[in-house]
N, C-alpha and C. Protein backbone atom coordinates (compact mmCIF):
# COMPACT_ATOMS: atom_id res chain seq x y z
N UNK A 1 62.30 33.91 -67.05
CA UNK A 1 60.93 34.25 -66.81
C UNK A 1 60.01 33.05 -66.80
N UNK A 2 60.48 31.90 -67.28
CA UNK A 2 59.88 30.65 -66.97
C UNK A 2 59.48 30.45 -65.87
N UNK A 3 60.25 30.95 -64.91
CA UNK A 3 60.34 30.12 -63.86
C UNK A 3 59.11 31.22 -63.03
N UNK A 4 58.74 31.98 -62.85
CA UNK A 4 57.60 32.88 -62.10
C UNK A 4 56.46 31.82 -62.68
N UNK A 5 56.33 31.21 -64.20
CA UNK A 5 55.17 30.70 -64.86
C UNK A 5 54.92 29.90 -63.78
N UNK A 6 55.83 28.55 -63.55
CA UNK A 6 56.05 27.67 -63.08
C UNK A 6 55.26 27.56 -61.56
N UNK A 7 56.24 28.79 -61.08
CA UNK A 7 55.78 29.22 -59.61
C UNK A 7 54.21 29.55 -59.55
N UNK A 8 53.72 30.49 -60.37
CA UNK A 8 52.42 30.43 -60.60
C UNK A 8 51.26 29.60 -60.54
N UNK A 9 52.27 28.56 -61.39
CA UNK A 9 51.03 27.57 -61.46
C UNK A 9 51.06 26.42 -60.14
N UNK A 10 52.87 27.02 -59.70
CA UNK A 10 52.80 25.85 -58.17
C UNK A 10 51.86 26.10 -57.24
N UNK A 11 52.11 28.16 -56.96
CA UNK A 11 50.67 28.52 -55.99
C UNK A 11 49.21 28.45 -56.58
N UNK A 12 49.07 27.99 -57.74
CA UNK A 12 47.70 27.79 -57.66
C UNK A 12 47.34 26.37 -58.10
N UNK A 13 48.19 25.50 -58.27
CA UNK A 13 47.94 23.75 -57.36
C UNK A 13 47.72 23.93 -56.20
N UNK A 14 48.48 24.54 -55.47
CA UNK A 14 49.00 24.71 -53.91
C UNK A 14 47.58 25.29 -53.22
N UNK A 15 46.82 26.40 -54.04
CA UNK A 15 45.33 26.84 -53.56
C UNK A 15 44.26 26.30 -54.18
N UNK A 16 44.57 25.60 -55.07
CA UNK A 16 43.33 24.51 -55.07
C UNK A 16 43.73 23.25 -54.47
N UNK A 17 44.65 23.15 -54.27
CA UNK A 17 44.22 21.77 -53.01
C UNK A 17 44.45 22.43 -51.70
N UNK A 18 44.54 23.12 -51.27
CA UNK A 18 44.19 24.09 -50.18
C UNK A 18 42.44 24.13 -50.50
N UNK A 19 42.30 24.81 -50.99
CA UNK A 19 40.79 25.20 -51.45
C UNK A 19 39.93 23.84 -51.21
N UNK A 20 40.82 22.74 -51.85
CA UNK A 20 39.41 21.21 -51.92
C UNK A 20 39.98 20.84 -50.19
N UNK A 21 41.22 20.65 -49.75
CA UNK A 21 40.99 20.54 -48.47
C UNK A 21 40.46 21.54 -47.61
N UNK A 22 40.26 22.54 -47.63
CA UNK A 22 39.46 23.54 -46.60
C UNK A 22 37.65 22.74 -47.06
N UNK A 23 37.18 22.10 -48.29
CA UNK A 23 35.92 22.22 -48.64
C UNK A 23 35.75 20.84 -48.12
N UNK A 24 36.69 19.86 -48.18
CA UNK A 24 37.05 18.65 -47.35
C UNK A 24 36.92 18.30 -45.70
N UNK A 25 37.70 19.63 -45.48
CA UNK A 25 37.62 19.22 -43.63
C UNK A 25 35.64 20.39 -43.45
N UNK A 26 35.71 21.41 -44.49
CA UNK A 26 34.17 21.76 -44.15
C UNK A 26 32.95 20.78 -44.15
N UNK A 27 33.17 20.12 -44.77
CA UNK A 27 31.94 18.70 -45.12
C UNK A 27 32.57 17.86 -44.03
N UNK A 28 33.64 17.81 -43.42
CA UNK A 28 33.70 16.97 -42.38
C UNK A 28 33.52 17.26 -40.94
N UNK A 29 33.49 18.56 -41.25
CA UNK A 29 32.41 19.62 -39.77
C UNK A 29 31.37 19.39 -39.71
N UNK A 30 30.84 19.43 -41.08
CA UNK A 30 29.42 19.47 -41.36
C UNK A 30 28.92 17.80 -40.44
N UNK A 31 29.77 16.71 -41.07
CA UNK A 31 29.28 15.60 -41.16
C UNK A 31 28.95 15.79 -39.18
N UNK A 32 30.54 15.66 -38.78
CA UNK A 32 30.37 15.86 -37.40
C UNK A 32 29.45 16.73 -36.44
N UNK A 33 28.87 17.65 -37.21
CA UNK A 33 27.76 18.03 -36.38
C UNK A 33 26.79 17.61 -36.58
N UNK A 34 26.39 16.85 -38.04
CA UNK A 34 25.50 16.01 -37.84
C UNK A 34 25.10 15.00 -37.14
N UNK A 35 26.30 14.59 -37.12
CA UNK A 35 26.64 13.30 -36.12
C UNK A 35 26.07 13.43 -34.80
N UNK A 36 26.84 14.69 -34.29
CA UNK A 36 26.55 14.84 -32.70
C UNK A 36 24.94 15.32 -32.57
N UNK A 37 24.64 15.65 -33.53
CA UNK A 37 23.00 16.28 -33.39
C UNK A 37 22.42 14.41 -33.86
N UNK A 38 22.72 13.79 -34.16
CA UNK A 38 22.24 12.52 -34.18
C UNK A 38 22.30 11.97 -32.77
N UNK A 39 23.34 12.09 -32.53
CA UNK A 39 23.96 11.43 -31.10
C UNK A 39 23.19 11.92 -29.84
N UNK A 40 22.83 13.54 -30.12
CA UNK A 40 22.12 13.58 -29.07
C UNK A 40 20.36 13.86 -28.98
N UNK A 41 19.79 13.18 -30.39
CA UNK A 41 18.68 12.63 -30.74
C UNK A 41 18.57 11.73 -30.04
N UNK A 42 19.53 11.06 -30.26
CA UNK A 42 19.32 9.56 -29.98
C UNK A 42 19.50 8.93 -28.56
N UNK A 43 20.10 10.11 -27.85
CA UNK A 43 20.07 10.38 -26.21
C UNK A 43 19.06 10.51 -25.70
N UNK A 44 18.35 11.45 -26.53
CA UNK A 44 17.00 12.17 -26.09
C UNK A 44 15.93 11.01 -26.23
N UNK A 45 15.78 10.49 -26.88
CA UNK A 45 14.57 9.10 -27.48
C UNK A 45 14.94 7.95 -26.52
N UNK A 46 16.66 7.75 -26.02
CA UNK A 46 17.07 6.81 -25.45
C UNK A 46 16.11 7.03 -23.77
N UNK A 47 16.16 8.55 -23.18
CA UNK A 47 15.74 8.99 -22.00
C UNK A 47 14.37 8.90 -21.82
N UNK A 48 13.70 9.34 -23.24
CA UNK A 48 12.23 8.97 -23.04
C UNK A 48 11.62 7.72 -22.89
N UNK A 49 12.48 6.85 -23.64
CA UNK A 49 11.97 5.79 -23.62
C UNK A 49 12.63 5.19 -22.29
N UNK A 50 12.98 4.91 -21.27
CA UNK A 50 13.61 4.71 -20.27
C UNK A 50 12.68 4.95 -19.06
N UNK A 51 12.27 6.58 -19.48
CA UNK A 51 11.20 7.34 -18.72
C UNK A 51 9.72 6.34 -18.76
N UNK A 52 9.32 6.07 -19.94
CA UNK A 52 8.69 5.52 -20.24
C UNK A 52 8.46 3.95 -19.73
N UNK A 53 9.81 3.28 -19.85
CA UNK A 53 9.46 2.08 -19.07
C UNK A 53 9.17 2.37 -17.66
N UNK A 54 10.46 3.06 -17.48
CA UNK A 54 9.76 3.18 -15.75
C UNK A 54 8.36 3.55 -15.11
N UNK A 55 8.00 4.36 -15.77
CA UNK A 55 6.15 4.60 -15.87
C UNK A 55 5.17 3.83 -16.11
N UNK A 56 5.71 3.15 -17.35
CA UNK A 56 4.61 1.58 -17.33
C UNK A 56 4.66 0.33 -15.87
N UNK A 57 6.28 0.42 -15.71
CA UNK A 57 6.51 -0.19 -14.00
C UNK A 57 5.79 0.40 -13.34
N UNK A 58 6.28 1.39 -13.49
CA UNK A 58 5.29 2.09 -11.96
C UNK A 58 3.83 1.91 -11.69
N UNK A 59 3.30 2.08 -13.02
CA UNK A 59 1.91 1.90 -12.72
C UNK A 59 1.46 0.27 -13.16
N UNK A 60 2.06 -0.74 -13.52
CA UNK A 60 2.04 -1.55 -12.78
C UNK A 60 1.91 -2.79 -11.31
N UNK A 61 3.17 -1.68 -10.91
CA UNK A 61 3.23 -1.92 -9.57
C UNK A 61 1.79 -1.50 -8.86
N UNK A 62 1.64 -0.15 -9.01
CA UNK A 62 0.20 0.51 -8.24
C UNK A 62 -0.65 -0.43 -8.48
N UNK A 63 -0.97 -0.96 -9.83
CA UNK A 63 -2.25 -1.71 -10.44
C UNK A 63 -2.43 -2.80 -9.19
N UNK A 64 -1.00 -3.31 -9.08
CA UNK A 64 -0.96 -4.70 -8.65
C UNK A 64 -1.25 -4.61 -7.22
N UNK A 65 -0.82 -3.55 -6.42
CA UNK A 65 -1.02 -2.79 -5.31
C UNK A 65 -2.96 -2.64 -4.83
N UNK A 66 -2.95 -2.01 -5.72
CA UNK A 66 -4.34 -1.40 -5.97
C UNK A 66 -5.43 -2.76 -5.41
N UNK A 67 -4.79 -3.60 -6.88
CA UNK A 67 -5.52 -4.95 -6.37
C UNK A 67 -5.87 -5.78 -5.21
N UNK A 68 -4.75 -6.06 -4.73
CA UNK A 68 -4.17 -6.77 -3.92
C UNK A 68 -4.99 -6.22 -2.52
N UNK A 69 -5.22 -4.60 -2.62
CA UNK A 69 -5.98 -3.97 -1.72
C UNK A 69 -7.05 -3.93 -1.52
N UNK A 70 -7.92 -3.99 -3.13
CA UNK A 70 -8.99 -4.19 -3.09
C UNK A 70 -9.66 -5.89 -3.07
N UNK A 71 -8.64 -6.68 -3.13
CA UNK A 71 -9.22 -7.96 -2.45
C UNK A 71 -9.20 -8.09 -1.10
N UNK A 72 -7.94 -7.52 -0.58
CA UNK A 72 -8.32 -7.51 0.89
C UNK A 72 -9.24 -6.54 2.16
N UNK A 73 -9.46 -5.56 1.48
CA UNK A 73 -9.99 -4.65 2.36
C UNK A 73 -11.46 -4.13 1.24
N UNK A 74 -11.72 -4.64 0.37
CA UNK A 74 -13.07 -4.06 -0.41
C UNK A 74 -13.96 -4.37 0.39
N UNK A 75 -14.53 -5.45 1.05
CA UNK A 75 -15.31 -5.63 1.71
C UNK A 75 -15.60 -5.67 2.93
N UNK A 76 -14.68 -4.24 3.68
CA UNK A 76 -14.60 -3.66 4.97
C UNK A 76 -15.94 -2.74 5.48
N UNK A 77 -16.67 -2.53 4.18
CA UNK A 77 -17.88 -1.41 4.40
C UNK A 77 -18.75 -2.75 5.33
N UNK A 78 -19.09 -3.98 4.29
CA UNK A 78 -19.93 -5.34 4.61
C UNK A 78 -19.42 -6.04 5.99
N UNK A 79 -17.92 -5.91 6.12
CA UNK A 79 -17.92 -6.73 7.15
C UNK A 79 -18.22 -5.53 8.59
N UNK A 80 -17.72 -4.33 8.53
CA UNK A 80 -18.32 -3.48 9.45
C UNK A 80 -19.59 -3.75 9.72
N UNK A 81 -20.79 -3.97 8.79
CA UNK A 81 -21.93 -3.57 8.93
C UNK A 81 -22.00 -4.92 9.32
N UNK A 82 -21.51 -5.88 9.82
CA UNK A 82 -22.22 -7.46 10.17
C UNK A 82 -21.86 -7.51 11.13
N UNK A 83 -20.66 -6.97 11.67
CA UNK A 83 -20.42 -6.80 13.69
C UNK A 83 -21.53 -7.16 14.68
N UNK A 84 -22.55 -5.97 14.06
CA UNK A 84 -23.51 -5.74 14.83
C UNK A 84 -23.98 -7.53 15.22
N UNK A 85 -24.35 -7.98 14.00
CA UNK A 85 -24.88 -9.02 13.87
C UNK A 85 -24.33 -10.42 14.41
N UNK A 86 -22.97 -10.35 14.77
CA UNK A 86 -21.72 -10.86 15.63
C UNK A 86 -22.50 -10.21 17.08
N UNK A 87 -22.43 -9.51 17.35
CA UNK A 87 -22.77 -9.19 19.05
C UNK A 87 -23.98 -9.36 19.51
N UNK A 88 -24.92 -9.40 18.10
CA UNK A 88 -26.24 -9.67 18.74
C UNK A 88 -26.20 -11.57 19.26
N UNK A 89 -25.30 -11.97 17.96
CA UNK A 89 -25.43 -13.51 18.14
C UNK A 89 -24.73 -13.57 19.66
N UNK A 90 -23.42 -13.11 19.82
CA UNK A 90 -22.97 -13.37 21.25
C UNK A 90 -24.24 -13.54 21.93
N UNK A 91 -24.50 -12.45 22.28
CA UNK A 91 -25.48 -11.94 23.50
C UNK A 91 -26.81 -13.27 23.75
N UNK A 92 -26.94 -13.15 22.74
CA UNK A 92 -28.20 -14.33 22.51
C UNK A 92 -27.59 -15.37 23.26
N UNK A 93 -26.47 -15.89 22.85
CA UNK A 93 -25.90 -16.76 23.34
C UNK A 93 -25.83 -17.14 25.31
N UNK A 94 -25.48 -15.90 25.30
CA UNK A 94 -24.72 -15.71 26.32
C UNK A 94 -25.97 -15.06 27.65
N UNK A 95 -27.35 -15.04 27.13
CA UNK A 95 -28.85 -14.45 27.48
C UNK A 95 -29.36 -16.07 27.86
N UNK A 96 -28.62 -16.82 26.48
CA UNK A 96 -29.93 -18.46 26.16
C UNK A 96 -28.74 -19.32 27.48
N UNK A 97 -28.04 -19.00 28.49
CA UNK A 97 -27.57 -19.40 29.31
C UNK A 97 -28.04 -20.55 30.46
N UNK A 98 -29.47 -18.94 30.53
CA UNK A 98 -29.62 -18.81 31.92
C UNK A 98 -31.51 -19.85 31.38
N UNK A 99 -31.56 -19.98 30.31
CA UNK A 99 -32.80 -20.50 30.13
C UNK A 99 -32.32 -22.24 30.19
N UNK A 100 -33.80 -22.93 30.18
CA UNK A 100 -33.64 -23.85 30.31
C UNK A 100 -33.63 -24.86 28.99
N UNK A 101 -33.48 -26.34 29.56
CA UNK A 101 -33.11 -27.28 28.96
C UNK A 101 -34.04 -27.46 27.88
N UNK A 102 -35.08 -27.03 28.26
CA UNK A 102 -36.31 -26.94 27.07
C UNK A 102 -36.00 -26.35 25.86
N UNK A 103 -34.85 -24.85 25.75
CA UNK A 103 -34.60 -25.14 24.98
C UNK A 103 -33.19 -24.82 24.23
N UNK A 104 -32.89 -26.14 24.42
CA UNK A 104 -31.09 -26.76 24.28
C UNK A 104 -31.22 -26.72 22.25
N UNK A 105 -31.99 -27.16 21.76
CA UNK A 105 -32.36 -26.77 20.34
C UNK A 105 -31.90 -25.31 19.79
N UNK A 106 -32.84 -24.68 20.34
CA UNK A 106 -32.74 -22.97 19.72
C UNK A 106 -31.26 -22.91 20.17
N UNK A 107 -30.88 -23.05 21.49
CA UNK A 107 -29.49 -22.21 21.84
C UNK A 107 -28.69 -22.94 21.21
N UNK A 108 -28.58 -24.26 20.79
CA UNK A 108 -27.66 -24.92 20.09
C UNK A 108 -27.87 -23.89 18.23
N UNK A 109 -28.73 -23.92 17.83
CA UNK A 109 -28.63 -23.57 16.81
C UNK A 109 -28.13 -22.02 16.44
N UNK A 110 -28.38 -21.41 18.14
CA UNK A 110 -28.13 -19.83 17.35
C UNK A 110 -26.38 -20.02 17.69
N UNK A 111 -25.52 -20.93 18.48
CA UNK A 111 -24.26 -20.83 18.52
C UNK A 111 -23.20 -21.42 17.15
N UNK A 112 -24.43 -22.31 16.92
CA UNK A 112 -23.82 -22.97 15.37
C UNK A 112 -23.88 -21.78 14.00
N UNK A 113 -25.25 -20.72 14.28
CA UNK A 113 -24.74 -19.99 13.56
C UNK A 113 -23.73 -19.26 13.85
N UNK A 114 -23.82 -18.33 15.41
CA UNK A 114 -22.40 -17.36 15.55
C UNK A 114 -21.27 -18.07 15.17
N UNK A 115 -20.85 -19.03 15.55
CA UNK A 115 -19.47 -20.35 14.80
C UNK A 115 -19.27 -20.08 13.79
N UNK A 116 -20.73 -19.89 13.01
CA UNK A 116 -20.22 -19.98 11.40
C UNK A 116 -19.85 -18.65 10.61
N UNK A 117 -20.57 -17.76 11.19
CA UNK A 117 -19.96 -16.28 11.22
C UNK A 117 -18.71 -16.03 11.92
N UNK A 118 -18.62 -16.75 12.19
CA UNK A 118 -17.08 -16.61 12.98
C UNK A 118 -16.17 -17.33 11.82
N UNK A 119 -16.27 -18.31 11.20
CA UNK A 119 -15.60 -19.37 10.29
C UNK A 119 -15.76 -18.18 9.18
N UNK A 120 -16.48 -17.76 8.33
CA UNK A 120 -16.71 -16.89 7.46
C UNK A 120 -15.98 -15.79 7.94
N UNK A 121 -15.92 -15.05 9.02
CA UNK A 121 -14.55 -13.79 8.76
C UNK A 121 -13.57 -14.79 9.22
N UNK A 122 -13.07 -15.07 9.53
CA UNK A 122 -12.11 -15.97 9.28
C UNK A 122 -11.20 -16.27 7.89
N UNK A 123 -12.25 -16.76 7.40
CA UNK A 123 -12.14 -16.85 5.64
C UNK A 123 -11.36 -15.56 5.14
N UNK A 124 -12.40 -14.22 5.63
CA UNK A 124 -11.99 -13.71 4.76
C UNK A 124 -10.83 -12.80 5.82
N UNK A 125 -10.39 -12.95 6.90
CA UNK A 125 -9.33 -12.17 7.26
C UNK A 125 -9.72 -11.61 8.56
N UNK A 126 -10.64 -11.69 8.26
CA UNK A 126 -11.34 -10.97 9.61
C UNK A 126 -10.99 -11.54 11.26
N UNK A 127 -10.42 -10.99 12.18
CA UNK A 127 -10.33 -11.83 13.23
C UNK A 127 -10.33 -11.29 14.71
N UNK A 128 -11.12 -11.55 15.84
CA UNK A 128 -11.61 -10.94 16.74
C UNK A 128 -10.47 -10.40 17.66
N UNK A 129 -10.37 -9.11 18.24
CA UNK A 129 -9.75 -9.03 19.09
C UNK A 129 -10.37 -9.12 20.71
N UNK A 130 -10.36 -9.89 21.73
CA UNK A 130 -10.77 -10.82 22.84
C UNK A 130 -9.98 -10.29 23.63
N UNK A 131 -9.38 -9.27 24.40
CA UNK A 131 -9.07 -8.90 25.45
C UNK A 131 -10.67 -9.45 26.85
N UNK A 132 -8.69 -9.85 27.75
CA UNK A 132 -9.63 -10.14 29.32
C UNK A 132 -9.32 -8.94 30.19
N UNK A 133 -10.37 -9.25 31.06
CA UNK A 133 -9.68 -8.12 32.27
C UNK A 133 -8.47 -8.81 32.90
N UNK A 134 -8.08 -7.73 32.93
CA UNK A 134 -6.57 -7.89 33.57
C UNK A 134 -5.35 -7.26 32.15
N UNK A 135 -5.95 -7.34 31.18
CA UNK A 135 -5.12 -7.11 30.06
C UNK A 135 -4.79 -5.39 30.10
N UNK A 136 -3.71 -5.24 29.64
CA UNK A 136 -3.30 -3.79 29.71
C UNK A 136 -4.07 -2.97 28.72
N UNK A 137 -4.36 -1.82 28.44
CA UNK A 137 -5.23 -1.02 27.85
C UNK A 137 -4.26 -0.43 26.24
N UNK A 138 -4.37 -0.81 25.44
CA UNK A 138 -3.80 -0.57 23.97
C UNK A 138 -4.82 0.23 23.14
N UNK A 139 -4.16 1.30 23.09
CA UNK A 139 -5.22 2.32 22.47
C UNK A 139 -5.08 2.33 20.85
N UNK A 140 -4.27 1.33 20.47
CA UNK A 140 -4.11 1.25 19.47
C UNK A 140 -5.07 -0.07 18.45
N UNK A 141 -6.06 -0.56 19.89
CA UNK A 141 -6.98 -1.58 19.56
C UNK A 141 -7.80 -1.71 20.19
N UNK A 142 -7.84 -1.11 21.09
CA UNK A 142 -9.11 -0.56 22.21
C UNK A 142 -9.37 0.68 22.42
N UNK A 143 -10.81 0.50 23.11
CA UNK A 143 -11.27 2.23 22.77
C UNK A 143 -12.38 1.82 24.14
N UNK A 144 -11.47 2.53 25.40
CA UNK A 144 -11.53 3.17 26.26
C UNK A 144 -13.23 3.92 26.47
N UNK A 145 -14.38 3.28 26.95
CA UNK A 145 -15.79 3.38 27.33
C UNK A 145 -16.03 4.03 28.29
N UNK A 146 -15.74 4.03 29.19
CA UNK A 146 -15.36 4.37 30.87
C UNK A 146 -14.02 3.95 31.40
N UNK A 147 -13.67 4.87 32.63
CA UNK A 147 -12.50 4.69 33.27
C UNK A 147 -13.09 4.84 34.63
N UNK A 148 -12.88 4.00 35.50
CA UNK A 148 -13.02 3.96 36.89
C UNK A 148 -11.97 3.04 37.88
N UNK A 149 -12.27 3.89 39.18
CA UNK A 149 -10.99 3.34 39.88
C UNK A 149 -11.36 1.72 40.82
N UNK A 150 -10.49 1.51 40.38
CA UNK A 150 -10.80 -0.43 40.82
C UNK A 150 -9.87 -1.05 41.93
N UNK A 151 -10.15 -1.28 43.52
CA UNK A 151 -8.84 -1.50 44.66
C UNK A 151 -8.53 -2.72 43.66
N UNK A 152 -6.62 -3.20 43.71
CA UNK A 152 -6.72 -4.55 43.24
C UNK A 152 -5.99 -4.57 41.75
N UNK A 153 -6.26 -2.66 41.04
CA UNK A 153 -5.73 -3.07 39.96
C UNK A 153 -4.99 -1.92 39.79
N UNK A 154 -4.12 -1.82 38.56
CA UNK A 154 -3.06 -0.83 38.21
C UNK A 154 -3.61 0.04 37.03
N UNK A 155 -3.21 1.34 37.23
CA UNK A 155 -3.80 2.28 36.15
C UNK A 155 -3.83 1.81 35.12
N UNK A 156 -4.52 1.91 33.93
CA UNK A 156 -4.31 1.07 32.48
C UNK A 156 -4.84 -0.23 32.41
N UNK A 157 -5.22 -1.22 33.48
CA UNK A 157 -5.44 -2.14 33.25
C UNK A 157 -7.33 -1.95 32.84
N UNK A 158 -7.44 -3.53 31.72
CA UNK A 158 -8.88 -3.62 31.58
C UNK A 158 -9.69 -4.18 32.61
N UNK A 159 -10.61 -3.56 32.79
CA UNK A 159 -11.46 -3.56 34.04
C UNK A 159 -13.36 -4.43 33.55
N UNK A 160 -13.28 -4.74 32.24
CA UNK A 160 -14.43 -4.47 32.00
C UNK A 160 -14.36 -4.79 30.36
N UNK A 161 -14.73 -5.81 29.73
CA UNK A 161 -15.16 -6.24 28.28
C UNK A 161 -16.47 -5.85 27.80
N UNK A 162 -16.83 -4.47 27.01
CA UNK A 162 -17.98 -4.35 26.59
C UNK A 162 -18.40 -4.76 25.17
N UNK A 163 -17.42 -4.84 24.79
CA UNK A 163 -17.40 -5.77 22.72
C UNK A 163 -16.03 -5.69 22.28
N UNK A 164 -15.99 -7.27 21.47
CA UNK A 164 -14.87 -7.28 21.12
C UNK A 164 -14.73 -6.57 19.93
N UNK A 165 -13.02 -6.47 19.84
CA UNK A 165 -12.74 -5.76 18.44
C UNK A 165 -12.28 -6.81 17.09
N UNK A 166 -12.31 -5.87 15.79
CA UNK A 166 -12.09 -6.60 14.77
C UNK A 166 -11.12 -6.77 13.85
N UNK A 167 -10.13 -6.94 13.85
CA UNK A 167 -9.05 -6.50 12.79
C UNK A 167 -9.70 -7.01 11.43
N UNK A 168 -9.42 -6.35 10.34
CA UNK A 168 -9.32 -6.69 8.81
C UNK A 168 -7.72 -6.72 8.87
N UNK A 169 -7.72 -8.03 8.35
CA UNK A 169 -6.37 -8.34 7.64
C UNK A 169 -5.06 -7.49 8.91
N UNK A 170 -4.55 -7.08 8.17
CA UNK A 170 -3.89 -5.92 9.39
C UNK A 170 -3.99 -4.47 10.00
N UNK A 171 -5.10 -4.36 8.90
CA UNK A 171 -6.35 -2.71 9.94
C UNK A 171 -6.99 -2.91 10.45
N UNK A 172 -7.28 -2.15 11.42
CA UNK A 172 -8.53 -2.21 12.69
C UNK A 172 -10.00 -2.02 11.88
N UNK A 173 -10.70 -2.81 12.35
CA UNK A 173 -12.00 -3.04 11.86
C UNK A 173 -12.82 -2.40 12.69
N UNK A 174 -12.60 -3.00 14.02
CA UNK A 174 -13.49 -1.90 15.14
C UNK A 174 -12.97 -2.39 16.11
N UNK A 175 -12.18 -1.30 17.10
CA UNK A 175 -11.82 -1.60 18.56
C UNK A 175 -12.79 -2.33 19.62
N UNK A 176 -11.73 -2.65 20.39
CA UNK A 176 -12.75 -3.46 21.38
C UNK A 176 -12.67 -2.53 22.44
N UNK A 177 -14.21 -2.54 22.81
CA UNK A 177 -14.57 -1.56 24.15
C UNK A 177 -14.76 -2.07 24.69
N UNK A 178 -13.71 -1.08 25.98
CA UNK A 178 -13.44 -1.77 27.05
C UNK A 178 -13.41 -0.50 28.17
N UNK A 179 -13.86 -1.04 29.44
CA UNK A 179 -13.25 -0.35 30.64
C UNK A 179 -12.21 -0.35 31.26
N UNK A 180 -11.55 1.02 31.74
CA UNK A 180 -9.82 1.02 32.00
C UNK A 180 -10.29 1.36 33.37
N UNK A 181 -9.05 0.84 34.12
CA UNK A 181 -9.22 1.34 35.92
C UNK A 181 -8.80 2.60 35.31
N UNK A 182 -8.28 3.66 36.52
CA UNK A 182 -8.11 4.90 36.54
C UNK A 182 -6.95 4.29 37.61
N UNK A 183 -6.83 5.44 37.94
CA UNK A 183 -5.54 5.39 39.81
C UNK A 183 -6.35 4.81 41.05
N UNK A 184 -6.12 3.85 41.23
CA UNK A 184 -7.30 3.14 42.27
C UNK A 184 -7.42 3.99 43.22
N UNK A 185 -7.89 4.04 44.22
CA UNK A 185 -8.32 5.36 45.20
C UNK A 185 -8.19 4.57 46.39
């Protein structure tokens, strides 16, 4: 009858270390799901912050964009509004022709100013578009005033310089108007 004692006490060594390893690999579930709930904390913070740089880039980039735009084209309202003041100088010019030598002064001085309005968009980007007749009709920089039929020339061609145009930088500032033949007749 010893021997059942024996056995007794073998199955219950046998279920308490059963028992501490079942409470063993449970704390090591435990640990491991902590783990992975760490792991995918730390995924999550890794993505935001990632998100995050890329957003500070991004709007970076725009800033720098932004800029870059507003140095070149901010002062498209000012240079529009001085055209005028470009065609009046032409004209003057091109009026003080037909006058005389008397006075070579004034007409010298009003061409030294158009020059210098000319040197000033220049500066800033500004630069004339000068179509001749004979030049083909680009509607993508001219703007078509009248169309009439001309013996001598081919549909599309410019017939006729009424003001030149202006590019800013690489946008149109103001087309140059012009007359297009039509189908000569």
């Amino acid at each position: 009858m010893a021997e059942p004692k024996d056995d007794d006490f073998l199955d219950d060594i046998e279920a308490a270390e059963a028992d501490a390893y079942a409470e063993e690999m449970a704390e090591l579930d435990d640990e491991a799901v902590e783990i992975d709930a760490l792991r995918a904390e730390r995924d999550e913070f890794r993505d935001r912050f990632m998100r995050a740089l890329a957003d500070a880039e991004n709007s970076r980039k725009r800033a720098d964009k932004d800029r870059r735009e507003a140095e070149n084209y901010g002062g498209s309202k000012l240079a529009r509004d001085m055209l005028p003041v470009h065609d009046n100088l032409k004209r003057a010019v091109e009026a003080a022709q037909d006058l005389g030598a008397e006075n070579a002064a004034l007409i010298e001085g009003v061409e030294l100013t158009l020059r210098e309005l000319m040197n000033v968009f220049r500066k800033h980007g500004i630069e004339p578009i000068a179509p001749e007749v004979g030049d083909r009709f680009d509607p993508k920089v001219h703007q078509a005033m009248f169309e009439a039929p001309v013996p001598g020339t081919r549909a599309g061609d410019i017939i006729q310089v009424a003001a030149e145009g202006f590019l800013l930088h690489d946008r149109l500032l103001r087309p140059a108007q012009v007359g297009v033949s039509s189908t000569p007749g």
